[in-house]
Protein backbone atom coordinates (compact mmCIF):
# COMPACT_ATOMS: atom_id res chain seq x y z
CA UNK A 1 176.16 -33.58 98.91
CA UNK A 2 173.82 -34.05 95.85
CA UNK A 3 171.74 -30.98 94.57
CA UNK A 4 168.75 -32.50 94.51
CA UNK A 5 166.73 -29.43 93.06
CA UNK A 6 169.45 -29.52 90.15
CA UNK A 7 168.72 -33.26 89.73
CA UNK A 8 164.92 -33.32 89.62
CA UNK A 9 165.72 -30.67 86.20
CA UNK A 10 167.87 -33.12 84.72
CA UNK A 11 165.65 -35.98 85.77
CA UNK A 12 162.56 -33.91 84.16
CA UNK A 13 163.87 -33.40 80.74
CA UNK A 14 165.35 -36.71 80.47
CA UNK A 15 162.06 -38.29 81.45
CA UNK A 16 160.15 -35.77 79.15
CA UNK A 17 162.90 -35.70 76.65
CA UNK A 18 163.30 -32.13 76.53
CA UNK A 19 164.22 -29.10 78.25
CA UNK A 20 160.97 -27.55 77.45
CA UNK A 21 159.06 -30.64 78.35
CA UNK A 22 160.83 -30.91 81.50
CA UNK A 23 159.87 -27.00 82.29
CA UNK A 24 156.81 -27.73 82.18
CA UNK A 25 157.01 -30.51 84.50
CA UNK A 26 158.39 -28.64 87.08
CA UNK A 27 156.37 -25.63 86.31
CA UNK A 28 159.22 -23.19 85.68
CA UNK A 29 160.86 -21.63 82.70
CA UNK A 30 163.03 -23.70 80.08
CA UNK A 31 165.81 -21.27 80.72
CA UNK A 32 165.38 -22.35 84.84
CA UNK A 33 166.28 -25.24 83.89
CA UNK A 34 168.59 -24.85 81.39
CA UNK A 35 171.03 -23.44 84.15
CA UNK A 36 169.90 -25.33 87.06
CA UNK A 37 171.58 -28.64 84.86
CA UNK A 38 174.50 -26.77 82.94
CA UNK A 39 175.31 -25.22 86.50
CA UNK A 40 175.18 -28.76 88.20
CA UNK A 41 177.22 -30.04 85.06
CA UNK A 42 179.96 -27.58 85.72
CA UNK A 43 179.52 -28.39 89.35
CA UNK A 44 180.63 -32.31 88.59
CA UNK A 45 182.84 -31.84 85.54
CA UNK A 46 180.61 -33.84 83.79
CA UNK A 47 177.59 -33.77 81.41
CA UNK A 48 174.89 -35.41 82.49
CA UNK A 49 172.34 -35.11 79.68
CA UNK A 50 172.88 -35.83 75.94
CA UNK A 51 171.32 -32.68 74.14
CA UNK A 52 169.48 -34.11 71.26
CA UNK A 53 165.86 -35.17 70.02
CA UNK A 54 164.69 -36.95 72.55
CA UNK A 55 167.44 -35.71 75.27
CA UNK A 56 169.39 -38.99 76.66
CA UNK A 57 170.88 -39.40 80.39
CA UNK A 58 174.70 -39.64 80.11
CA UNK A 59 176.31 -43.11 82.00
CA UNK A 60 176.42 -40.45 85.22
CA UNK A 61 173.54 -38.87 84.40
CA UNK A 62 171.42 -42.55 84.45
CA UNK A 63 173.12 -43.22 87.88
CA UNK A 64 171.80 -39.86 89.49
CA UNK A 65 168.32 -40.50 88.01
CA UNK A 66 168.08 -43.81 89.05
CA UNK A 67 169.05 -42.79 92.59
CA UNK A 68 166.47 -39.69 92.85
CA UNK A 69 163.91 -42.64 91.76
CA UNK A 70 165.16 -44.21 95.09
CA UNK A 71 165.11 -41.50 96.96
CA UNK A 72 161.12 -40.92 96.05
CA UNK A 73 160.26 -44.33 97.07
CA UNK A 74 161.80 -43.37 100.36
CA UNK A 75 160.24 -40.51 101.01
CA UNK A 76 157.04 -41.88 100.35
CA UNK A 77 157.87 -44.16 103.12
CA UNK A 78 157.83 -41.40 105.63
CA UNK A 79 154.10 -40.88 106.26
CA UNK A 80 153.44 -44.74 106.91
CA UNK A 81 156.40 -44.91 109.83
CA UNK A 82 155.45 -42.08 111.40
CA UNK A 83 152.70 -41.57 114.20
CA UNK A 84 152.24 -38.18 112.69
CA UNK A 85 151.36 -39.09 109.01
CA UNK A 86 148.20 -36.80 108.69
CA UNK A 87 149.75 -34.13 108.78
CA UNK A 88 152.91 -35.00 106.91
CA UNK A 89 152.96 -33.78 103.36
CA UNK A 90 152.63 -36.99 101.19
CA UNK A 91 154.95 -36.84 97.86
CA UNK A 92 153.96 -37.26 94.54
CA UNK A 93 155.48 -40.41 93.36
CA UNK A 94 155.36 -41.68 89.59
CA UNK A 95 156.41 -45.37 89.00
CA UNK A 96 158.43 -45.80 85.59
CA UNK A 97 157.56 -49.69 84.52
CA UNK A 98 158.52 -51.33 81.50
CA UNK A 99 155.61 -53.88 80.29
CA UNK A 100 155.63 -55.72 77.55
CA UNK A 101 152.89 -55.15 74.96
CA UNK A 102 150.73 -58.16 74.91
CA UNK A 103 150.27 -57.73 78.89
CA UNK A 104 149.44 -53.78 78.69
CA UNK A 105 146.83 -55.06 75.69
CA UNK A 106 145.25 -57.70 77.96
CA UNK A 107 145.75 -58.67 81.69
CA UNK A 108 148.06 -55.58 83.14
CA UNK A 109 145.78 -52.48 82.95
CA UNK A 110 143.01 -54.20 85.16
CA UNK A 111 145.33 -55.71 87.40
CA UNK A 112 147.41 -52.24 88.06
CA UNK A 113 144.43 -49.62 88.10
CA UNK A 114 142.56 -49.91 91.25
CA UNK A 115 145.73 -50.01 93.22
CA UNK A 116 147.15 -46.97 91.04
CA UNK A 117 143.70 -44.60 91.97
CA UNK A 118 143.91 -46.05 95.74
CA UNK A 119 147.91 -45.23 96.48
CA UNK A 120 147.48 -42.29 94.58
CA UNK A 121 150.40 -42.98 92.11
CA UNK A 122 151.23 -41.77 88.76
CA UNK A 123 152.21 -44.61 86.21
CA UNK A 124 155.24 -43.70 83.44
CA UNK A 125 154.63 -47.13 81.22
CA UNK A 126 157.59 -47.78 78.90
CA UNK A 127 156.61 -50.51 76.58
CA UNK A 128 159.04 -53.07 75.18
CA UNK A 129 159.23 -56.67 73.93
CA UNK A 130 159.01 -59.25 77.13
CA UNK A 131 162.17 -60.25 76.45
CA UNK A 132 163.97 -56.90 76.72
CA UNK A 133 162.05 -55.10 79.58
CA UNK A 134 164.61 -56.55 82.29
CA UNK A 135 167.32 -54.55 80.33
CA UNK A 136 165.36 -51.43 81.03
CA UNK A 137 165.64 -52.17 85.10
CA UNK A 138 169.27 -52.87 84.40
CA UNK A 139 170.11 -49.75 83.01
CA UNK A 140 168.46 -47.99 85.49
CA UNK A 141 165.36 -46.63 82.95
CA UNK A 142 162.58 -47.92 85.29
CA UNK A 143 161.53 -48.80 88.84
CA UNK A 144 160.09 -52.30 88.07
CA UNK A 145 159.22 -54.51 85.10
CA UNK A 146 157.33 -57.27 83.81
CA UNK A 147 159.32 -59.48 81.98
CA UNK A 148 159.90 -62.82 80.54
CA UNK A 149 163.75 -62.85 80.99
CA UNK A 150 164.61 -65.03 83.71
CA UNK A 151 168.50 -64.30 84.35
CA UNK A 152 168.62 -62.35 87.77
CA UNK A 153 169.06 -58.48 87.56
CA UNK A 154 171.31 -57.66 90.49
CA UNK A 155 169.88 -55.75 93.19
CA UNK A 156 166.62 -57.07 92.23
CA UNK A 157 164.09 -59.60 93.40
CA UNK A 158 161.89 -61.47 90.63
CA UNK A 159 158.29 -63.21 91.59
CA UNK A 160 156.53 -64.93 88.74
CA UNK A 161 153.17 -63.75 87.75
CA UNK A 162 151.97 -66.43 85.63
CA UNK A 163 152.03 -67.88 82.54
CA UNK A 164 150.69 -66.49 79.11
CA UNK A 165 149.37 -68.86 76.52
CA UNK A 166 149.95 -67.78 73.05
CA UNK A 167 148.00 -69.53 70.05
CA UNK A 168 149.27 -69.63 66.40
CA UNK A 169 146.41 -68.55 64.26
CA UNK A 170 145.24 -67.25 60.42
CA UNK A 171 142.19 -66.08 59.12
CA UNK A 172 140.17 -69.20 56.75
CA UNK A 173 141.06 -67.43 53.91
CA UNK A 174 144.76 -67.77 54.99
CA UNK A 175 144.67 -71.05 55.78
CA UNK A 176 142.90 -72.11 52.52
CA UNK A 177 145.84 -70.38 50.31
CA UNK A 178 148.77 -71.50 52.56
CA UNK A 179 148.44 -74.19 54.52
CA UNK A 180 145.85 -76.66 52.91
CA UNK A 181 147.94 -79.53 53.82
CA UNK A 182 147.71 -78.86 57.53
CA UNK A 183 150.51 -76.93 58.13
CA UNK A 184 153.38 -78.88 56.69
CA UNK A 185 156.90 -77.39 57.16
CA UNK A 186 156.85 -76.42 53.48
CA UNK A 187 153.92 -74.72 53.78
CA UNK A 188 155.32 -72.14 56.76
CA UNK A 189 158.77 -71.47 54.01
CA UNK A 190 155.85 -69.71 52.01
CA UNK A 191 153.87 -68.28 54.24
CA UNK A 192 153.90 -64.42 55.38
CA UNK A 193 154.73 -64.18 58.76
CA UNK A 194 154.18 -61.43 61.13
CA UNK A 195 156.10 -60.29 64.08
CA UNK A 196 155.44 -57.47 66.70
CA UNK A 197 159.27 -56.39 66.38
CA UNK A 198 162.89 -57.48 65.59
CA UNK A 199 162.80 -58.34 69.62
CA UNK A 200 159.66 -60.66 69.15
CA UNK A 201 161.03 -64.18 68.91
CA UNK A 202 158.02 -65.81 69.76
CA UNK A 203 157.01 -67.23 65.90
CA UNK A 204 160.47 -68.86 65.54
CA UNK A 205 160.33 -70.65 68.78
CA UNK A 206 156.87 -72.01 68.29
CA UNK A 207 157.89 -72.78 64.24
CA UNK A 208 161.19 -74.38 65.53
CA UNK A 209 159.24 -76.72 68.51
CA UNK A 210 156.85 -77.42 65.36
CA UNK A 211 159.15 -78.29 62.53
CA UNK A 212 162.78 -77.35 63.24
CA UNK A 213 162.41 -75.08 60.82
CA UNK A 214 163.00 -71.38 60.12
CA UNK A 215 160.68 -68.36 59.59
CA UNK A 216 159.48 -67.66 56.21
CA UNK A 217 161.53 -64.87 54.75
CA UNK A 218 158.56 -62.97 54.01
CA UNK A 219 157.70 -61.16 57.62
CA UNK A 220 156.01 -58.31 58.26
CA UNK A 221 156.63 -55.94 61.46
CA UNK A 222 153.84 -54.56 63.22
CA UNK A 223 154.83 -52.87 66.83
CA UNK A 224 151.58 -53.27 68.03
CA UNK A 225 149.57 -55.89 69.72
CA UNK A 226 145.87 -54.48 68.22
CA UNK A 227 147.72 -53.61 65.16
CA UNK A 228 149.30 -57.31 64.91
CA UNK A 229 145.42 -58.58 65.47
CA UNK A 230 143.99 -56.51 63.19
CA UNK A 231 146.43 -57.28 60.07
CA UNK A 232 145.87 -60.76 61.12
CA UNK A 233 142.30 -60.62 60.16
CA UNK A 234 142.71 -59.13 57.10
CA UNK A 235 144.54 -62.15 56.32
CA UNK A 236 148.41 -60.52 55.95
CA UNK A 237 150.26 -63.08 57.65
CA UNK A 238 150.09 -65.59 60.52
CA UNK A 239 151.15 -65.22 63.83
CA UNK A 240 151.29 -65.78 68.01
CA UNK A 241 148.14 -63.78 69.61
CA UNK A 242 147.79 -63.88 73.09
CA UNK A 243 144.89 -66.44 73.95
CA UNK A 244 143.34 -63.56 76.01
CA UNK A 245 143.04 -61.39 72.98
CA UNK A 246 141.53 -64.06 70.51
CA UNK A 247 139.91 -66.38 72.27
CA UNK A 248 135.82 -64.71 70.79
CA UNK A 249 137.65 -64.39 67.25
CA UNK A 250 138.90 -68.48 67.37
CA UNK A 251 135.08 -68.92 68.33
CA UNK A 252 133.55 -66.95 66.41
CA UNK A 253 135.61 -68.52 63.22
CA UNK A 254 137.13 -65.13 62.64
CA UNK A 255 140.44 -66.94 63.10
CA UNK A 256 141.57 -70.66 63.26
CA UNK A 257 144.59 -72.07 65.32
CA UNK A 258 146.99 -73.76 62.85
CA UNK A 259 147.99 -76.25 64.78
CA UNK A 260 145.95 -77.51 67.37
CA UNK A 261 146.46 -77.78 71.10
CA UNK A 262 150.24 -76.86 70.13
CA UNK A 263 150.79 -73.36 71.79
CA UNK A 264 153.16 -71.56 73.07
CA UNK A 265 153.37 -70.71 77.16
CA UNK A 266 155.54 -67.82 77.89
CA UNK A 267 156.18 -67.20 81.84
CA UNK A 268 155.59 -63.69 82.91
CA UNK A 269 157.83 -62.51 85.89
CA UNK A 270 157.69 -58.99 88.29
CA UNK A 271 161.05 -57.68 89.05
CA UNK A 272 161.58 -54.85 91.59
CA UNK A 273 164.70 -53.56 93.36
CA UNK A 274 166.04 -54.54 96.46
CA UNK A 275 164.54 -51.33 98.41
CA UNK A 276 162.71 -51.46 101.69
CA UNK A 277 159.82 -49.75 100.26
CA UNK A 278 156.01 -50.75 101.32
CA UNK A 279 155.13 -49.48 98.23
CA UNK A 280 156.85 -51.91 95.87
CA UNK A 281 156.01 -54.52 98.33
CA UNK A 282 152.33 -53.56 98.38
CA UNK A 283 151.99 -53.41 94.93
CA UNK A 284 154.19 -56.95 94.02
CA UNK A 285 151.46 -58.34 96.81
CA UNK A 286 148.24 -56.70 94.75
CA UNK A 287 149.83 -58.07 91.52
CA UNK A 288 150.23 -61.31 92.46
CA UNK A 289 146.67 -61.45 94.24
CA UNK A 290 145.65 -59.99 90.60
CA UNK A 291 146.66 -62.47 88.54
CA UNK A 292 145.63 -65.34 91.20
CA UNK A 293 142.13 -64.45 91.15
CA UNK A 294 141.52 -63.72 87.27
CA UNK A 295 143.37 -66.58 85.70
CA UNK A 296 141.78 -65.27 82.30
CA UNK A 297 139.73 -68.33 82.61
CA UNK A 298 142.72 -70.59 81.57
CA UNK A 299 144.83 -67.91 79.76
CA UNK A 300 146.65 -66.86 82.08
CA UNK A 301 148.09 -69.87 84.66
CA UNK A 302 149.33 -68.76 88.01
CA UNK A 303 149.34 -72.97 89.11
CA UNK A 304 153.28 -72.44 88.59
CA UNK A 305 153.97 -69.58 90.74
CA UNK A 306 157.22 -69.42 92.27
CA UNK A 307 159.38 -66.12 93.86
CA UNK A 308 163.21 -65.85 92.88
């Protein structure tokens, strides 16, 4: 039988990344749980929890985590199935998600909120590129995800959202320097680039459907999707904004699309486990009524909606 009093500890201070941090999750001394995990460890012969800064789950300890995650979405199935639910005690249950950055910058937080305050839930938001957030459900880090990956995660079922529409865009005093001629492939070779992360392949796909060509060696990293905006502005580099996020500034003349009418559209898919779990399903159904009814006005197409 699993200790599950030993594994909400370890599941606290790997979610919190400490043992002091996950004390004060549970609302009991450091040293509590300090022995409640070293006592479970000895218990299985095996450590479970990579002491360090942050604290890491071991291979076993991942497995055990991801399974009390289960076992929470369970429970909070309890008070719906039975005739007594009023006076059942409803868990607190906190969904782990991995988003990507543009989406918790523009569509996700209004699409997510109102059912968040209604069911009562606590959100954990891990944000990584769109390309990577499916790992995160693979390895067990996270409940659901919104990703752009479209391999299937086993175990998992996948509905697509919608599509983003990215725009390539520079301030006018960026596009006077570097790309007078239009926008030629020698001009990009010269031009500073920027790119959310090492992850974010988005400017060499949209350079390579342009030109065939490769990114300009001079790139510039910015891990955020204000942050990439605002060093766009201040004429840094060029780059992919979400149409969403720049639409006033490419009306405004704040910005100017380099190319245009030739964006990029980057499908955005919800991926949830294989659990009977009215939650998940309740949510996946608000989502996808979410992003149905705002469109973003043409930024964000749900025409092409499809479940996997």
């Amino acid at each position: 039988m699993l200790d599950y009093n030993a594994l909400a500890a370890v599941s606290a201070v790997i979610r919190e990344g400490s043992f002091e941090g996950g004390a004060r999750k549970l609302n009991i001394t450091a040293s509590a749980v300090s022995q409640r995990v070293r006592g479970y460890e000895d218990r299985l012969g095996a450590l479970l929890i990579v002491r360090g800064q942050p604290c890491r789950p071991t291979e076993l300890g991942q497995v055990l985590v991801t399974h009390l995650d289960k076992v929470h979405l369970l429970e909070a199935e309890i008070p719906h199935l039975s005739h007594m639910s009023g006076l059942l005690f409803q868990p607190d249950v906190t969904l782990r998600i991995a988003v990507n950055a543009d989406s918790l910058a523009t569509w996700f937080p209004g699409a997510i909120s109102r059912f968040a305050t209604e069911a009562g839930i606590c959100l954990d938001l891990l944000v990584e590129d769109e390309t990577c957030t499916a790992d995160r459900l693979r390895s067990g880090e996270v409940t659901a995800a919104v990703t752009a990956q479209t391999e299937p995660v086993p175990g998992c079922r996948s509905v697509q959202l919608g599509t983003m529409q990215y725009v390539a865009c520079a301030t006018p005093d960026f596009m006077a320097r570097y790309f007078s001629a239009g926008g030629s492939a020698a001009e990009f070779k010269d031009a500073p680039c920027i790119c959310f992360d090492r992850d974010d392949g988005l400017e060499a796909r949209w350079l390579h459907a342009l030109h065939k060509a490769d990114l300009s060696r001079r790139i510039h990293y910015i891990p955020s999707t204000h942050g990439f905006l605002d060093f766009t502005l201040k004429s840094v580099g060029w780059g992919l904004q979400p149409l969403a996020l720049v639409d006033r500034y490419l009306s405004q003349g704040d910005l100017i699309e380099i190319i245009p009418g030739h964006r990029l559209d980057v499908d955005l898919y919800w991926i949830i486990p294989r659990v009977k779990s009215k939650l998940l399903n309740d949510l996946t159904l608000h989502l996808k009524n979410e992003c149905a009814q705002h469109s973003w006005l043409g930024y964000f197409d749900t025409s092409r909606q499809r479940s996997m």
